[in-house]
Every structure is written in C-alpha cells, then in structure tokens.
Protein backbone atom coordinates (compact mmCIF):
# COMPACT_ATOMS: atom_id res chain seq x y z
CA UNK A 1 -12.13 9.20 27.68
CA UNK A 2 -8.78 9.48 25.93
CA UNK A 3 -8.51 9.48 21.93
CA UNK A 4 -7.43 5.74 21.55
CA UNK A 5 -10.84 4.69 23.74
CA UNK A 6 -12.60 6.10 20.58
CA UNK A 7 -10.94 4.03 18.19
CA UNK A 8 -12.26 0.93 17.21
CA UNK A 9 -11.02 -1.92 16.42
CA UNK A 10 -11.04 -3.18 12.62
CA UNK A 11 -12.58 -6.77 12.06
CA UNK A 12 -11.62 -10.22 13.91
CA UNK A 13 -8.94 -11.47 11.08
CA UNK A 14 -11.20 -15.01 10.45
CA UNK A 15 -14.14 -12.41 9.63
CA UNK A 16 -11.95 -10.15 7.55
CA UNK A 17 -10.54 -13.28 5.88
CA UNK A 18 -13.75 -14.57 4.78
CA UNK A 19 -14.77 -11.53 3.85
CA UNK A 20 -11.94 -10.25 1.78
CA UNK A 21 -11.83 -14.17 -0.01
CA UNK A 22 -14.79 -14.41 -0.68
CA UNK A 23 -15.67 -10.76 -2.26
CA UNK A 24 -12.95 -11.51 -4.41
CA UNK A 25 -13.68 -15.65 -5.36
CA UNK A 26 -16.73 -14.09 -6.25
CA UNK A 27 -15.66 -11.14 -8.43
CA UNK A 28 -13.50 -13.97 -10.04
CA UNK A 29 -16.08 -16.18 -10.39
CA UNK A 30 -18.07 -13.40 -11.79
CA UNK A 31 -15.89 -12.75 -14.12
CA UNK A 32 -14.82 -16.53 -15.57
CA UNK A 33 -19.19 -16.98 -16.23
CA UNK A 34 -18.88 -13.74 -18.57
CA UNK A 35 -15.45 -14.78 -19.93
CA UNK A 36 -15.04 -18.70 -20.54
CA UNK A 37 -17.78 -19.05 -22.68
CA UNK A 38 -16.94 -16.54 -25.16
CA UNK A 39 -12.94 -17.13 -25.60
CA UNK A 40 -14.01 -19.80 -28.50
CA UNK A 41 -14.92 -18.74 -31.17
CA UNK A 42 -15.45 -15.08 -30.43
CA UNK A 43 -12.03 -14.00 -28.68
CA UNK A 44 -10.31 -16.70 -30.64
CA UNK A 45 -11.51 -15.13 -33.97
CA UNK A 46 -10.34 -11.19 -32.72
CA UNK A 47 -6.71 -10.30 -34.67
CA UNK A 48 -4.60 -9.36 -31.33
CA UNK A 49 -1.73 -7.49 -31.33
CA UNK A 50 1.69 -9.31 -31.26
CA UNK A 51 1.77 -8.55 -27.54
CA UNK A 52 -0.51 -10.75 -26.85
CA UNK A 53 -0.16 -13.30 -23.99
CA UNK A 54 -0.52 -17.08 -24.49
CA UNK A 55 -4.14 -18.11 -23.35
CA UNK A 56 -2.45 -20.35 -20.74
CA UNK A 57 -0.90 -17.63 -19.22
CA UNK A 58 -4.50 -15.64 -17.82
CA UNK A 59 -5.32 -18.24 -15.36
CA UNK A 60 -1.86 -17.96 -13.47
CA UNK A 61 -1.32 -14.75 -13.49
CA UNK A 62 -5.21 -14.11 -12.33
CA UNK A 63 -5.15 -16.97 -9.52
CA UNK A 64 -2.30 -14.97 -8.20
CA UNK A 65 -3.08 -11.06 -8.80
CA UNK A 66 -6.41 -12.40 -6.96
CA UNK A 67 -4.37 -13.70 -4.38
CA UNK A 68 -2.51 -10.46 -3.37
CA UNK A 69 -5.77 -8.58 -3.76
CA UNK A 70 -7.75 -11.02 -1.11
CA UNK A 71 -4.55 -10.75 1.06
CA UNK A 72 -4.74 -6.47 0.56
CA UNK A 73 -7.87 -5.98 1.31
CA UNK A 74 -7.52 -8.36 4.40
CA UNK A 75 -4.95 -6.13 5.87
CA UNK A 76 -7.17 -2.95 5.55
CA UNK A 77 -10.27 -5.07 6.88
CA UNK A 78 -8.16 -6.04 10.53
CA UNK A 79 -6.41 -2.50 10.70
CA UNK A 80 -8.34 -0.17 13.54
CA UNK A 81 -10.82 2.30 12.23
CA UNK A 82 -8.52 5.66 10.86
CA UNK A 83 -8.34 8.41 8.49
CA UNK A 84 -8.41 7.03 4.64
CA UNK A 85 -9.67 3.42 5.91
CA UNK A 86 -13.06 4.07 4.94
CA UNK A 87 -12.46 5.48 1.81
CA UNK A 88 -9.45 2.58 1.07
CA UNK A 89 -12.20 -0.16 1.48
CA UNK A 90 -14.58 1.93 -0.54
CA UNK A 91 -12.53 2.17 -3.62
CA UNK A 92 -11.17 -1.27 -3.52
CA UNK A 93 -14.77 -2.41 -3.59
CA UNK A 94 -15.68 0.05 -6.51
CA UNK A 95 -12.17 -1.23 -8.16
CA UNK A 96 -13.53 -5.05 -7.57
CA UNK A 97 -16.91 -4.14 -9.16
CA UNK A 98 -15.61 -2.47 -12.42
CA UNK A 99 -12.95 -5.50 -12.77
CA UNK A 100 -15.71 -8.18 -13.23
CA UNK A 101 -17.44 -5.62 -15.14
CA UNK A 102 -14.77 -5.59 -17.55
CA UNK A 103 -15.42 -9.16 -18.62
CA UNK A 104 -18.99 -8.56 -19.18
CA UNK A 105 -17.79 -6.02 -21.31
CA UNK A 106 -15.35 -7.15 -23.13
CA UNK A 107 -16.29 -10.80 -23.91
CA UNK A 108 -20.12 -11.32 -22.98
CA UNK A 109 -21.21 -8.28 -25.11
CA UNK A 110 -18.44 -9.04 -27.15
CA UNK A 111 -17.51 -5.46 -26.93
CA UNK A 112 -13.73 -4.37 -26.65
CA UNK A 113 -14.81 -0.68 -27.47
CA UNK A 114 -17.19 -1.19 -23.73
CA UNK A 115 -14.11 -3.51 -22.61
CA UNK A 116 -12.01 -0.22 -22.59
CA UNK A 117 -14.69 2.62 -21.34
CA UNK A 118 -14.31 0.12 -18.42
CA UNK A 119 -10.94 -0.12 -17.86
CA UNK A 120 -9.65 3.55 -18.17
CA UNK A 121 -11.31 4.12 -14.46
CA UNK A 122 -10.72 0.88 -13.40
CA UNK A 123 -7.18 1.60 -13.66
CA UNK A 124 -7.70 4.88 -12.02
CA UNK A 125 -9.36 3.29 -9.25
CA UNK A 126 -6.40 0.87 -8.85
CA UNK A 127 -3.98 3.54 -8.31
CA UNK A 128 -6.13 4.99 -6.19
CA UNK A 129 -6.26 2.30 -3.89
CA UNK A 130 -2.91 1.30 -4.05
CA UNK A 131 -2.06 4.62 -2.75
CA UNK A 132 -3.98 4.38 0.15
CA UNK A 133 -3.57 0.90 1.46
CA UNK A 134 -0.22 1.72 0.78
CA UNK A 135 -1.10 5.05 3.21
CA UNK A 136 -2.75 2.43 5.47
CA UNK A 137 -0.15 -0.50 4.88
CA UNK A 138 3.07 -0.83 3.14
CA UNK A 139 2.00 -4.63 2.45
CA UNK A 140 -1.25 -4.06 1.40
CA UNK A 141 -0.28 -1.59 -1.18
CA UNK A 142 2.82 -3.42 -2.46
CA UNK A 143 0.30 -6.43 -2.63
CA UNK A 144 -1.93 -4.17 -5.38
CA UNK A 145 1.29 -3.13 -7.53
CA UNK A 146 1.15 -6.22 -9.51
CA UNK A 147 -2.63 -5.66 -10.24
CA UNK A 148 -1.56 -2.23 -11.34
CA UNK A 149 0.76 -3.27 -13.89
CA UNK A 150 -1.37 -6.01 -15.48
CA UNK A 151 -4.63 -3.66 -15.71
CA UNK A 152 -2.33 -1.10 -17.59
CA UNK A 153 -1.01 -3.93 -19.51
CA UNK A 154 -4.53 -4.93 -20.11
CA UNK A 155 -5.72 -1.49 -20.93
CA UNK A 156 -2.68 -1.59 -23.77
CA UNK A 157 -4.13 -5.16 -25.46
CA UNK A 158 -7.74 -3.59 -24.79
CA UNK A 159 -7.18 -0.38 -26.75
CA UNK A 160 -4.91 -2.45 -29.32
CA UNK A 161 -7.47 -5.06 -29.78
CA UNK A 162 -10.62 -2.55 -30.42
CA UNK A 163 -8.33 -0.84 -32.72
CA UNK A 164 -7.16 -3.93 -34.68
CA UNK A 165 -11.13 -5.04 -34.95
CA UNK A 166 -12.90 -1.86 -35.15
C-alpha cells in the first residue's frame, strides 16, 4: 500500500457546504437571540468611545465576515485528511463557540467586563486559525483576515467601552 492509499479523502463539498453554513448560520443566529434584544435600551444607554461604528454598519460587515468564515472552513472541510487539518477544524470550531459567546457576554448579561475576558482568546484563537488554514489553504486563510481585523477592532471598542462604563 503506498502513502497516498492511506490518505483519505476530506468531505463531499455539498456535505462540507452544509456543514460549514450551517455551523456558522447558527453561531450567527446564536448570537443575534443574545444581542438584538438588548441593543435598546441597554447598549443604547452605554457612553462608547468616538470610534464607535454606526449601528447600521454591524449587520453588513457581520453578513459578510460570516460569509468568508462559512467559505474558510468549507475549504478545510473538502481538503484530504493531513498534518494541521485536524487541529485547523478544531480551533475554528472553538473560535466559532467563543464568538457567539461573546454576545452572551457582552449584551445578554449586559457585561462588557465578561464581553472582553471573552474576546482576548477569541482573538487568539483567530490568529491561530488563520495561520493554519492559511498552512492548509492560502484562500481559506486570506478568507479569516478580515475576521481578524474586526475582532481586534472589537476587542479595542470592548476594552474602551468597559472602561468608559465601569
């Protein structure tokens, strides 16, 4: 048996696809039941820095960070089994898990002090993973850049906003 009869394939892409969209519809749709019904009046009360985003700017910017995360972790799911795959997968899952846990966090317990204990390994984790779909995948890691810049942004209004309130 030679060393490429040992290696098996990674999922059919329909199964990858409906895995990797729906693991993260639902980590968004996690997230929106912890975070819509507290942005009036608790978030809308908080004093924010002067960073601060418009409110119509979250859903865009979300739908499409989302996006390139579904379309990531797609790539990893169809690539054949390999070094760093396992552990890619794993950490984009723990990643996934700590982002909706963020907006439990942060606006169900109406907590930004809990909002940033989250984020600090969140962002971590995103690095992390980034580096090795990118490893894996050139596309799949450039597709987790953009979440990597809005989570540190995020951690930036999250520290600023516990400060400004605490």
């Amino acid at each position: 048996m030679t060393d490429s009869a040992k290696i098996r394939p990674g999922l059919p892409p329909r199964r990858a696809a409906l895995i990797a969209a729906g693991l993260v519809f639902l980590d968004s749709i996690l997230g929106q039941l912890a975070t819509l019904p507290n942005l009036l009046p608790w978030y809308a009360s908080l004093t924010k820095p002067s960073f601060t985003p418009p409110n119509f700017i979250f859903g865009p910017v979300w739908t499409l960070l989302y996006a390139l995360m579904a379309l990531a972790f797609w790539r990893i799911l169809i690539l054949p089994e390999q070094k760093g795959r396992k552990l890619a997968i794993l950490l984009f899952l723990a990643q996934l898990a700590l982002n909706v846990l963020w907006s439990w966090a942060f606006f169900a317990a109406h907590s930004p002090l809990l909002g940033l204990i989250d984020i600090v390994p969140q962002l971590i984790l995103v690095a992390a993973t980034l580096v090795l779909f990118w490893r894996l995948d050139r596309l799949a890691g450039f597709c987790l850049l953009p979440l990597l810049l809005w989570v540190s942004y995020a951690g930036a209004l999250n520290l600023a906003i516990w400060r400004l309130n605490g």
